[in-house]
N, C-alpha and C. Protein backbone atom coordinates (compact mmCIF):
# COMPACT_ATOMS: atom_id res chain seq x y z
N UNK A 1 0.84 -1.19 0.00
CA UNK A 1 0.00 0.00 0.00
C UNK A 1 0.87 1.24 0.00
N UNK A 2 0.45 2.15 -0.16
CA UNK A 2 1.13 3.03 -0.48
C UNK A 2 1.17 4.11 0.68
N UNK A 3 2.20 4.40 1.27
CA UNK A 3 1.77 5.14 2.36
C UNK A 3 1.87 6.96 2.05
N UNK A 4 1.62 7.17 1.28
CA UNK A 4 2.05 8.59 0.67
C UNK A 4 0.26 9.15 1.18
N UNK A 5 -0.74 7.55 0.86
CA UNK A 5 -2.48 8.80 0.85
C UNK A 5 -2.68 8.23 2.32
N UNK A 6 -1.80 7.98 2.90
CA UNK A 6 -2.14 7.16 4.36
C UNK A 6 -2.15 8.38 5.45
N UNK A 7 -3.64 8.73 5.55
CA UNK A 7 -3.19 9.50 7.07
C UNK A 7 -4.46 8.86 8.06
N UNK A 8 -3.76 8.99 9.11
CA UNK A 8 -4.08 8.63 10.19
C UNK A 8 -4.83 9.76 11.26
N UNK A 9 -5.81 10.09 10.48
CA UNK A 9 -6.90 10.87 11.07
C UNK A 9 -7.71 10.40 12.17
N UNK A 10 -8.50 11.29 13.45
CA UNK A 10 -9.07 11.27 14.31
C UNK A 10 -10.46 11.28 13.65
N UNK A 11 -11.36 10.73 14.25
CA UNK A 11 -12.41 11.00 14.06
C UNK A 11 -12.98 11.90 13.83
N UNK A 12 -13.05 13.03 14.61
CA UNK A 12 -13.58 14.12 14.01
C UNK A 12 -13.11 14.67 12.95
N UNK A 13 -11.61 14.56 12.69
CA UNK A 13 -11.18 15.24 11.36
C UNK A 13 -11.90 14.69 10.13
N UNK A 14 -12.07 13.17 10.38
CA UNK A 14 -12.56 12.33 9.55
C UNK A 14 -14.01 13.12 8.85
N UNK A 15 -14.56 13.56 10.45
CA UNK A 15 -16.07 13.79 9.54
C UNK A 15 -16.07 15.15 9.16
N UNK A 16 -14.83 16.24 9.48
CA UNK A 16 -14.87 17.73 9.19
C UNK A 16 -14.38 17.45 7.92
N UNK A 17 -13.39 16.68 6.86
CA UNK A 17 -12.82 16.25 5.88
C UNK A 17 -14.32 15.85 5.14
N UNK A 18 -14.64 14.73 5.39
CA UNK A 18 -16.51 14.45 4.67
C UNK A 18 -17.37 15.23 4.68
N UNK A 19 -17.69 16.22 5.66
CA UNK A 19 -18.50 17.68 5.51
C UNK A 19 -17.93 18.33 4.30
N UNK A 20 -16.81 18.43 4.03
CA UNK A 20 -16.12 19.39 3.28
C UNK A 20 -16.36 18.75 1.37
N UNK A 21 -17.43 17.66 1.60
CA UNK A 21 -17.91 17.17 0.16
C UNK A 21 -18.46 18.36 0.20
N UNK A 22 -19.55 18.66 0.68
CA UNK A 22 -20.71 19.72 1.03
C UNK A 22 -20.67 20.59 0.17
N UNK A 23 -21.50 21.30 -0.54
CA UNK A 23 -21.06 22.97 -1.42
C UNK A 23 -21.29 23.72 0.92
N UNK A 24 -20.90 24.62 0.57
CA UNK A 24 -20.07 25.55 1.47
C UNK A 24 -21.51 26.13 1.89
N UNK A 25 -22.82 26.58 1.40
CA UNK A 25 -24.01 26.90 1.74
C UNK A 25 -24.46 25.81 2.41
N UNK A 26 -24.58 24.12 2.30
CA UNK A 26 -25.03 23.71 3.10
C UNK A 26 -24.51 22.77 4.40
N UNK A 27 -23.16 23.80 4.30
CA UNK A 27 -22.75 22.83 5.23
C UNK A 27 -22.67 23.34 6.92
N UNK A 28 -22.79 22.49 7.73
CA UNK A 28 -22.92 23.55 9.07
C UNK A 28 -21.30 24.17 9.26
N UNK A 29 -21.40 24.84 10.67
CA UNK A 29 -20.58 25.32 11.23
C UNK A 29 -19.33 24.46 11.32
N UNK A 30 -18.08 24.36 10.93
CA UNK A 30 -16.86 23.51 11.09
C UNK A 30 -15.85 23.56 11.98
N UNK A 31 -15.59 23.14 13.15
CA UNK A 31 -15.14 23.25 13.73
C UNK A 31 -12.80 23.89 13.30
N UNK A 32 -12.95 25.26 13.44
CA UNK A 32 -12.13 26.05 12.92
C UNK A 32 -10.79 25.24 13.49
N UNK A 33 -10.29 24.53 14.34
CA UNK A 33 -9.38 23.91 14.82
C UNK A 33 -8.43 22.99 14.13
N UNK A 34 -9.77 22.00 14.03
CA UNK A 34 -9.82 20.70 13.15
C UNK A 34 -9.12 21.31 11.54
N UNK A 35 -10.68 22.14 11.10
CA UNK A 35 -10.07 22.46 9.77
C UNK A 35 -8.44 22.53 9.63
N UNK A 36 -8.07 23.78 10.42
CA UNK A 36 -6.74 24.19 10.48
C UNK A 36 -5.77 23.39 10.36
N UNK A 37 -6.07 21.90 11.32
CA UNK A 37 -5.38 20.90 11.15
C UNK A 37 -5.16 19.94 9.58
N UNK A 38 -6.33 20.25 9.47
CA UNK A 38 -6.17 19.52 7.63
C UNK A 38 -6.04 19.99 6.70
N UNK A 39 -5.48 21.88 7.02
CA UNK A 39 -4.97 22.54 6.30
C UNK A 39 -3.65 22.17 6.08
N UNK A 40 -2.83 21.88 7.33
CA UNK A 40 -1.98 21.91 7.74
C UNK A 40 -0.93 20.33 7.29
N UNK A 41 -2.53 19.51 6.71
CA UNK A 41 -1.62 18.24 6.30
C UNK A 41 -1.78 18.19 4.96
N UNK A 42 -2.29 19.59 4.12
CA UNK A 42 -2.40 19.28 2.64
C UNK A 42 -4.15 18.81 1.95
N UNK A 43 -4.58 18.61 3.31
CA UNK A 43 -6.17 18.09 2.92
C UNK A 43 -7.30 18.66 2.45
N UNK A 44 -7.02 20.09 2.94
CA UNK A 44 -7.98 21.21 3.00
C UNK A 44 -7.13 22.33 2.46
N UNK A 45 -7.78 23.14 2.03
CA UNK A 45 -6.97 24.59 1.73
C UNK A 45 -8.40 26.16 1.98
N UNK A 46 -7.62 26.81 2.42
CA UNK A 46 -8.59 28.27 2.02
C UNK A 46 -8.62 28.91 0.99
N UNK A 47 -9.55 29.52 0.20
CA UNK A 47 -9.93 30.08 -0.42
C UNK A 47 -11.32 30.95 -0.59
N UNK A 48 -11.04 32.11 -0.89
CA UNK A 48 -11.70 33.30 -0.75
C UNK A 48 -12.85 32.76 0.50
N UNK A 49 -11.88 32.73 1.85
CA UNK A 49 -12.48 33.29 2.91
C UNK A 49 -13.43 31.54 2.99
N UNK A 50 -13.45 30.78 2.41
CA UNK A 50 -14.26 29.19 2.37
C UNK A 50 -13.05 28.31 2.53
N UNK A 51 -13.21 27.47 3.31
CA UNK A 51 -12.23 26.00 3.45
C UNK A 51 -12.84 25.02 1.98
N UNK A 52 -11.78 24.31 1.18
CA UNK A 52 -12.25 23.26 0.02
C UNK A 52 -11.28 22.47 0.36
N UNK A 53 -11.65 21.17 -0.12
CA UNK A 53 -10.84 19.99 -0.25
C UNK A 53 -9.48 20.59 -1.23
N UNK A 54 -8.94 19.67 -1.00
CA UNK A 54 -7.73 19.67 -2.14
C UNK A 54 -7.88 18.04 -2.88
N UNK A 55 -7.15 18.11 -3.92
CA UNK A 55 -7.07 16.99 -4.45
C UNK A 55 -6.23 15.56 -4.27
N UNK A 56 -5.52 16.12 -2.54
CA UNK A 56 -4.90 14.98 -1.70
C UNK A 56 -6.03 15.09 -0.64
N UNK A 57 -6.54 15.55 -0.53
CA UNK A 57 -8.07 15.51 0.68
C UNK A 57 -8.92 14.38 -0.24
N UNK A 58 -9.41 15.39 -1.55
CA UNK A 58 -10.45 14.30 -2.08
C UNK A 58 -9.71 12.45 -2.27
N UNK A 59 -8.85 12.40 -2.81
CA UNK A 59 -7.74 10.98 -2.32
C UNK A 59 -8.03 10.21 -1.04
N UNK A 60 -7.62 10.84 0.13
CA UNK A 60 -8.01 10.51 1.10
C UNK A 60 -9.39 9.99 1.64
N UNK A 61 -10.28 10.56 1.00
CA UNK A 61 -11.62 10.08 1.02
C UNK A 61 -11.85 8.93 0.20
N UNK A 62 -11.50 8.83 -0.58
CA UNK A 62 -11.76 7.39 -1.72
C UNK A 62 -11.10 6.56 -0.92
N UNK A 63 -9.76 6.30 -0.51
CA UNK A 63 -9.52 6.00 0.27
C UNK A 63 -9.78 5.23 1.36
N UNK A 64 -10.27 5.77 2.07
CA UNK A 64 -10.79 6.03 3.47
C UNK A 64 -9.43 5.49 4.88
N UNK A 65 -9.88 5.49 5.83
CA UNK A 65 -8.70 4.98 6.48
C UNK A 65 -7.73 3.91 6.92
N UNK A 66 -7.10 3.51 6.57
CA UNK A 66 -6.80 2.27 7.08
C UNK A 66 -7.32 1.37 8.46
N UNK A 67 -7.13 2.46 9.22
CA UNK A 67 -7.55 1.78 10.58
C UNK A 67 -9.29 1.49 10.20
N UNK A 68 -9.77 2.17 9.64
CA UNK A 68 -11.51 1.79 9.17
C UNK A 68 -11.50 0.62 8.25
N UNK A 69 -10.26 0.13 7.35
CA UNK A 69 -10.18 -1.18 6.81
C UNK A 69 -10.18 -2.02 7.69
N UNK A 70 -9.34 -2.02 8.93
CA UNK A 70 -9.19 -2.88 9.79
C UNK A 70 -10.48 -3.62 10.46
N UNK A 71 -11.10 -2.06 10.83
CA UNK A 71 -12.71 -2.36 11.24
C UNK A 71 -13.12 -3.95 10.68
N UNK A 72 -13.70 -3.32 9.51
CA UNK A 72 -14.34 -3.90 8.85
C UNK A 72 -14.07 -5.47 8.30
N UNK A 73 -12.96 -5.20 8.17
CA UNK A 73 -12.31 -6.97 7.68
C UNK A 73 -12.31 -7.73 8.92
């Protein structure tokens, strides 16, 4: 596997990262912390004043987490 789309996200980042499918009108309030944090790993970016995925965020979502593979198998 490739560990380059491997991150090892918390839960909540998990679901502030999946909110961020959302168009930006319907999404609630995001916890400004978190975001910051998945700015900070390439996942998220700002723009004009709105948080968007990036195209190593959207990755990450197809993805999903390893430890959530584990779950499941």
């Amino acid at each position: 596997m490739n560990a380059e789309f491997d991150h090892d996200l918390s839960t909540c980042q998990w679901e502030v990262l999946k909110a961020l499918r959302l168009p930006a009108a319907k999404r609630r309030a995001l916890n400004r912390l978190i975001v910051d944090q998945l700015v900070a790993l390439g996942l998220a970016a700002w723009a004009d004043d709105q948080v968007m995925l990036t195209e190593e965020g959207r990755k990450a979502l197809v993805r999903g987490s390893f430890r959530l593979w584990d779950v499941a198998a």
